[in-house]
Protein backbone atom coordinates (compact mmCIF):
# COMPACT_ATOMS: atom_id res chain seq x y z
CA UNK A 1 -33.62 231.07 -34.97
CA UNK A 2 -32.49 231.17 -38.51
CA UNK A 3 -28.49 230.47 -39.45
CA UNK A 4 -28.31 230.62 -43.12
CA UNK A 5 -24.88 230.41 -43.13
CA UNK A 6 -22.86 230.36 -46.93
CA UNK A 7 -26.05 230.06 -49.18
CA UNK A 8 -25.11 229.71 -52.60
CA UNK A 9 -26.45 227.63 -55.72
CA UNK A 10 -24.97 224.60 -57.81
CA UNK A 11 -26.11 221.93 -60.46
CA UNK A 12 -28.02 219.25 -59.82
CA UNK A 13 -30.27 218.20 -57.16
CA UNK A 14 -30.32 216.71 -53.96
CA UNK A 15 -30.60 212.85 -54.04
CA UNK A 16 -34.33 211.40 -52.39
CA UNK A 17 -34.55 209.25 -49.49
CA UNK A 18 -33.27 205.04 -50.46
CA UNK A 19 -36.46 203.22 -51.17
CA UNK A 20 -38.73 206.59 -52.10
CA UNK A 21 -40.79 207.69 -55.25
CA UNK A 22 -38.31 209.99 -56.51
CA UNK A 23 -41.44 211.88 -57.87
CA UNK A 24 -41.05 215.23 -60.06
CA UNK A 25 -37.72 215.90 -60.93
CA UNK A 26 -35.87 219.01 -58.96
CA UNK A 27 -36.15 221.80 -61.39
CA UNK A 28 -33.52 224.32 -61.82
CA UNK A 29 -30.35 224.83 -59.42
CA UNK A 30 -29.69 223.38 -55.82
CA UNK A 31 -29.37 225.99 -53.44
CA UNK A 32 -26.86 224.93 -51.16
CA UNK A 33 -25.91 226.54 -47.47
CA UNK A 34 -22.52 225.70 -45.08
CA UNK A 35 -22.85 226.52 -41.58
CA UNK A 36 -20.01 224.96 -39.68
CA UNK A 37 -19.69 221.70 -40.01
CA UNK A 38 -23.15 221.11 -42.15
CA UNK A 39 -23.83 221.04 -45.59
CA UNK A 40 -27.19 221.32 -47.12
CA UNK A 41 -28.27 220.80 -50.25
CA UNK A 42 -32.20 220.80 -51.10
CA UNK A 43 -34.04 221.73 -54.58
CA UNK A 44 -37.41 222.41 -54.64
CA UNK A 45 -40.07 221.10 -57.32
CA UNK A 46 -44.00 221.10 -57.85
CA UNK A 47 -45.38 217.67 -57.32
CA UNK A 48 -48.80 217.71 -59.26
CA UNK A 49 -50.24 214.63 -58.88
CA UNK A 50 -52.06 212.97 -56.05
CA UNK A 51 -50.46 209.80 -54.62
CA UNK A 52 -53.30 206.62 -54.48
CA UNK A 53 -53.34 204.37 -51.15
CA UNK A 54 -52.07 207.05 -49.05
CA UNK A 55 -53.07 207.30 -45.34
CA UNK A 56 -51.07 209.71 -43.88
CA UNK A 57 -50.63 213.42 -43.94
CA UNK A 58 -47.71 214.72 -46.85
CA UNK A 59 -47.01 213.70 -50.54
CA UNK A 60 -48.62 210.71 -49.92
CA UNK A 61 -52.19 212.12 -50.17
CA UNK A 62 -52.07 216.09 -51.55
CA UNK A 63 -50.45 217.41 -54.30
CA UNK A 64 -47.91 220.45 -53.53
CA UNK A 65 -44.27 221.19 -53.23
CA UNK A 66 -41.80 218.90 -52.86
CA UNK A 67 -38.18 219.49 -51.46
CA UNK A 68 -35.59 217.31 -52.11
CA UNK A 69 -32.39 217.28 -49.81
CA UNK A 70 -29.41 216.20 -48.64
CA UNK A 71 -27.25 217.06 -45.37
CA UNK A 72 -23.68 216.16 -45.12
CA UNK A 73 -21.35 216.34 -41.69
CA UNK A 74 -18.26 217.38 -42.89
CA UNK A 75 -16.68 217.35 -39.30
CA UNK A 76 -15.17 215.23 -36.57
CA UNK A 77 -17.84 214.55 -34.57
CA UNK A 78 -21.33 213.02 -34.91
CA UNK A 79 -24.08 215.08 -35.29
CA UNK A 80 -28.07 214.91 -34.65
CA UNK A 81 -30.27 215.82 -37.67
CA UNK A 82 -34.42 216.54 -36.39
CA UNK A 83 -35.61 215.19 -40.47
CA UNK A 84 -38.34 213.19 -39.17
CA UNK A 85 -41.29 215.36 -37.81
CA UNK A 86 -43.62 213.08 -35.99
CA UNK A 87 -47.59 213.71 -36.71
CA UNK A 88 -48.16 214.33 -32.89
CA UNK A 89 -45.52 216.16 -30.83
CA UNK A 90 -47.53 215.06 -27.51
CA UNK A 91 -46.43 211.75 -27.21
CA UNK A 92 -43.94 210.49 -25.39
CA UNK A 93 -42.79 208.39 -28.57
CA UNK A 94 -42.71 208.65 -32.63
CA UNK A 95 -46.31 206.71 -33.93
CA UNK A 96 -46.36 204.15 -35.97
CA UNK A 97 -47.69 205.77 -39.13
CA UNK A 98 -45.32 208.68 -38.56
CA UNK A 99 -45.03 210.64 -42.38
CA UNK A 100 -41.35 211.34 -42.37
CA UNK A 101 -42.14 213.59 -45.39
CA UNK A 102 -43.69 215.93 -43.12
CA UNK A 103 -42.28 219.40 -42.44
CA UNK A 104 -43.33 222.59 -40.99
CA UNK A 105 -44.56 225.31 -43.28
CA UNK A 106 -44.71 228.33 -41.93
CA UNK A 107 -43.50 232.59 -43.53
CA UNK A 108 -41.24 234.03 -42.22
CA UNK A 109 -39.85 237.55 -43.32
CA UNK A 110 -41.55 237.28 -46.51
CA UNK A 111 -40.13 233.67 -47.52
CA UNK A 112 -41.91 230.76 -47.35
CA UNK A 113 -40.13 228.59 -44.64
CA UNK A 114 -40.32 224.79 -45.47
CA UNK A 115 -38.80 223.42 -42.10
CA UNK A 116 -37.97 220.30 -40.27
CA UNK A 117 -37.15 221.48 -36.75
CA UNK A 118 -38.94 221.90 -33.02
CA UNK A 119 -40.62 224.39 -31.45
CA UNK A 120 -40.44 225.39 -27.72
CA UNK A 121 -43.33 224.73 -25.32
CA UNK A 122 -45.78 227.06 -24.82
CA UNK A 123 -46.19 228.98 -21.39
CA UNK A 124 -47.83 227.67 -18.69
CA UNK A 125 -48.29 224.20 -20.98
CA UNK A 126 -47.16 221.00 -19.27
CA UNK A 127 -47.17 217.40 -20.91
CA UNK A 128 -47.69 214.04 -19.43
CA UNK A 129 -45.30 212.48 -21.93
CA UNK A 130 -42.38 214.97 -22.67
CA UNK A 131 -42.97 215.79 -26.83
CA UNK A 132 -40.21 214.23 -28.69
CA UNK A 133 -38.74 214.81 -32.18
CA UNK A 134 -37.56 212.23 -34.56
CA UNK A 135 -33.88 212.48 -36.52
CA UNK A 136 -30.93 210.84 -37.43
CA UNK A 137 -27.08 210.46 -36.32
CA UNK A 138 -24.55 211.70 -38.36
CA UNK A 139 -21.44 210.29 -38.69
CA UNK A 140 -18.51 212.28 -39.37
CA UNK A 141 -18.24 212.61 -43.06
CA UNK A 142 -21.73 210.78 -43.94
CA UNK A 143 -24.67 212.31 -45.41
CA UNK A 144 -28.57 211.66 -44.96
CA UNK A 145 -30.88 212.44 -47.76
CA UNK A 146 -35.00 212.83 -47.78
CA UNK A 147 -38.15 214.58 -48.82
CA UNK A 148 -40.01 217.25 -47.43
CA UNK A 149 -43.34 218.79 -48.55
CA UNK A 150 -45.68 221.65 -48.58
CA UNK A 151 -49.45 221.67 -49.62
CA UNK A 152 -50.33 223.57 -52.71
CA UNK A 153 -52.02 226.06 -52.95
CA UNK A 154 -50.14 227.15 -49.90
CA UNK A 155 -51.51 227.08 -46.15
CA UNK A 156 -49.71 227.04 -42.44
CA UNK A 157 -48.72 224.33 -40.95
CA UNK A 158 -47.15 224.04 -37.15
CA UNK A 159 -47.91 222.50 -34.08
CA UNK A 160 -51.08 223.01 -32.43
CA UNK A 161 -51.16 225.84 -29.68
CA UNK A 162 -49.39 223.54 -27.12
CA UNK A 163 -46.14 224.92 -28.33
CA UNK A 164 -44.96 228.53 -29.34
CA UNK A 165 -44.91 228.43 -33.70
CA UNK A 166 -45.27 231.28 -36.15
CA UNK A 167 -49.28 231.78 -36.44
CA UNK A 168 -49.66 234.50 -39.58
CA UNK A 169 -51.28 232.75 -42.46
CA UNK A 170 -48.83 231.83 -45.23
CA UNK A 171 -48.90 234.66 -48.14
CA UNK A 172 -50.36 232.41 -51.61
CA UNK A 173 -48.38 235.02 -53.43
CA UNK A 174 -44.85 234.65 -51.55
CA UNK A 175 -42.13 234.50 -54.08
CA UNK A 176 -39.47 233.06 -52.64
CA UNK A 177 -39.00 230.02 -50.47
CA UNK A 178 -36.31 228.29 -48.41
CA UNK A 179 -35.48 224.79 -46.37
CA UNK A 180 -34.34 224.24 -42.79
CA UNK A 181 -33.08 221.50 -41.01
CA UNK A 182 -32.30 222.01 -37.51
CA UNK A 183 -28.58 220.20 -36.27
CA UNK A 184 -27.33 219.83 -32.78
CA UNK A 185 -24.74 217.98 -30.86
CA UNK A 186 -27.00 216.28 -28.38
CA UNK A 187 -26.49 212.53 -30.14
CA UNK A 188 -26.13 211.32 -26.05
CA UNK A 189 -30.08 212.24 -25.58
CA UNK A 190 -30.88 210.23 -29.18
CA UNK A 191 -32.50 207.12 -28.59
CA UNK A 192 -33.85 204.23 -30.79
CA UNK A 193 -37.23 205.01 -31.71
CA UNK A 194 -40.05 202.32 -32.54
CA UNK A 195 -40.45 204.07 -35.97
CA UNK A 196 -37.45 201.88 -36.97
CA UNK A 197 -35.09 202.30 -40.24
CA UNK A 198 -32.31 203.95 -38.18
CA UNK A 199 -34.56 206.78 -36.84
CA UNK A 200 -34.14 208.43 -33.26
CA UNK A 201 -35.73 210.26 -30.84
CA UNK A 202 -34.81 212.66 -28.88
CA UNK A 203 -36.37 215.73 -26.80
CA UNK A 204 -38.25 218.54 -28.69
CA UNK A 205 -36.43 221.59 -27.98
CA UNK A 206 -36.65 224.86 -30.46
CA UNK A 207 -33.31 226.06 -32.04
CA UNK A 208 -30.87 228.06 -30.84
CA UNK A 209 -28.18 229.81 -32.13
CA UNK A 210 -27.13 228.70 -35.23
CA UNK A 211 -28.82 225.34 -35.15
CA UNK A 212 -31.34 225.95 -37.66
CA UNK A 213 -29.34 225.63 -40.89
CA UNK A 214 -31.47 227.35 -43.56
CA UNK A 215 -30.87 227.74 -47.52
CA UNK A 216 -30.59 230.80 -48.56
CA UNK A 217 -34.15 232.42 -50.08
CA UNK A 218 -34.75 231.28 -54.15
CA UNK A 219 -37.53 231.85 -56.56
CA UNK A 220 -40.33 229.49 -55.67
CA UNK A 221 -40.68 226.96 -58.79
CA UNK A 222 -44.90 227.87 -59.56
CA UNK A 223 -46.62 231.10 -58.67
């Protein structure tokens, strides 16, 4: 599922979504990961302060971890970026009040996996309203920028049992932690969603091949 591609580090951090609380700072280096024609960038921070007036599941209401990242297309052709996580995947479209903050936290092979991606459908599950996922369009040579986040102290966090997600509770101890993003090609099955702000929607379908783009594992900022 995982493609982490050319992961390497630079300066600087990623820049946070137009219009957001920039938050806590990025500390130390941006870890930074190529895998064809993707670039992404994310740096990872503690955010230790809880956010007033905040309805919604993410930054806005816990303190935690907060990743800060940007994905570039650095080819020829448009691309479709699944950043926006909707609250409910059983719906046939994005709700109102979606958290676009949100990500999946999950461990995998002792990192902690901070991920914005889908998951496949269960077995035997069927839906009245095919699950959708929201994301963005690419353009060739244009970037998207955002926020993801993870509760602190750690816990999992994935889709309910409707759909096929790591289960194993998340190590409080892990050391090391990375960000995904997953990328595809299917911009013909994006449509408008109601969310607004340039989001789309398109069909939840889990990774494959190298369309989970992944930096590589780094120290996690607070033990």
């Amino acid at each position: 599922m995982s493609a982490c591609g050319q992961a390497s580090s630079s300066s600087g951090s990623a820049t946070p979504a137009p219009g957001g609380d920039p938050g806590t700072p990025a500390s130390g280096a941006a870890q930074t990961t190529v895998v064809g024609s993707v670039r992404l960038e994310a740096s990872m921070a503690p955010e230790g302060q809880v956010r007033s007036g905040g309805t919604v599941a993410g930054m806005s209401v816990h303190p935690g971890l907060v990743v800060d990242y940007r994905l570039t297309n650095t080819g020829t052709k448009p691309v479709l970026a699944y950043d926006v996580v909707p609250q409910e995947l059983g719906s046939g479209t994005l709700p109102v009040n979606v958290d676009v903050q949100h990500a999946w936290v999950y461990e995998q092979s002792g990192v902690l996996r901070i991920s914005k991606q889908g998951f496949a459908t269960a077995p035997n599950v069927r839906f009245v309203a095919a699950p959708v996922m929201g994301g963005h369009v690419i353009a060739p040579g244009a970037s998207v920028t955002g926020r993801a986040y993870a509760v602190w102290p750690l816990v999992l966090d994935v889709p309910g049992e409707s759909f096929s997600a790591p289960r194993q509770r998340v190590n409080p101890a892990v050391g090391q932690w990375q960000f995904c993003v997953q990328v595809d090609g299917r911009t013909d099955q994006a449509r408008p969603s109601a969310v607004g702000g340039g989001v789309v929607q398109a069909p939840v379908r889990a990774p494959e091949g190298d369309e989970l783009v992944c930096t590589g594992p780094a120290a996690m900022p607070i033990r």
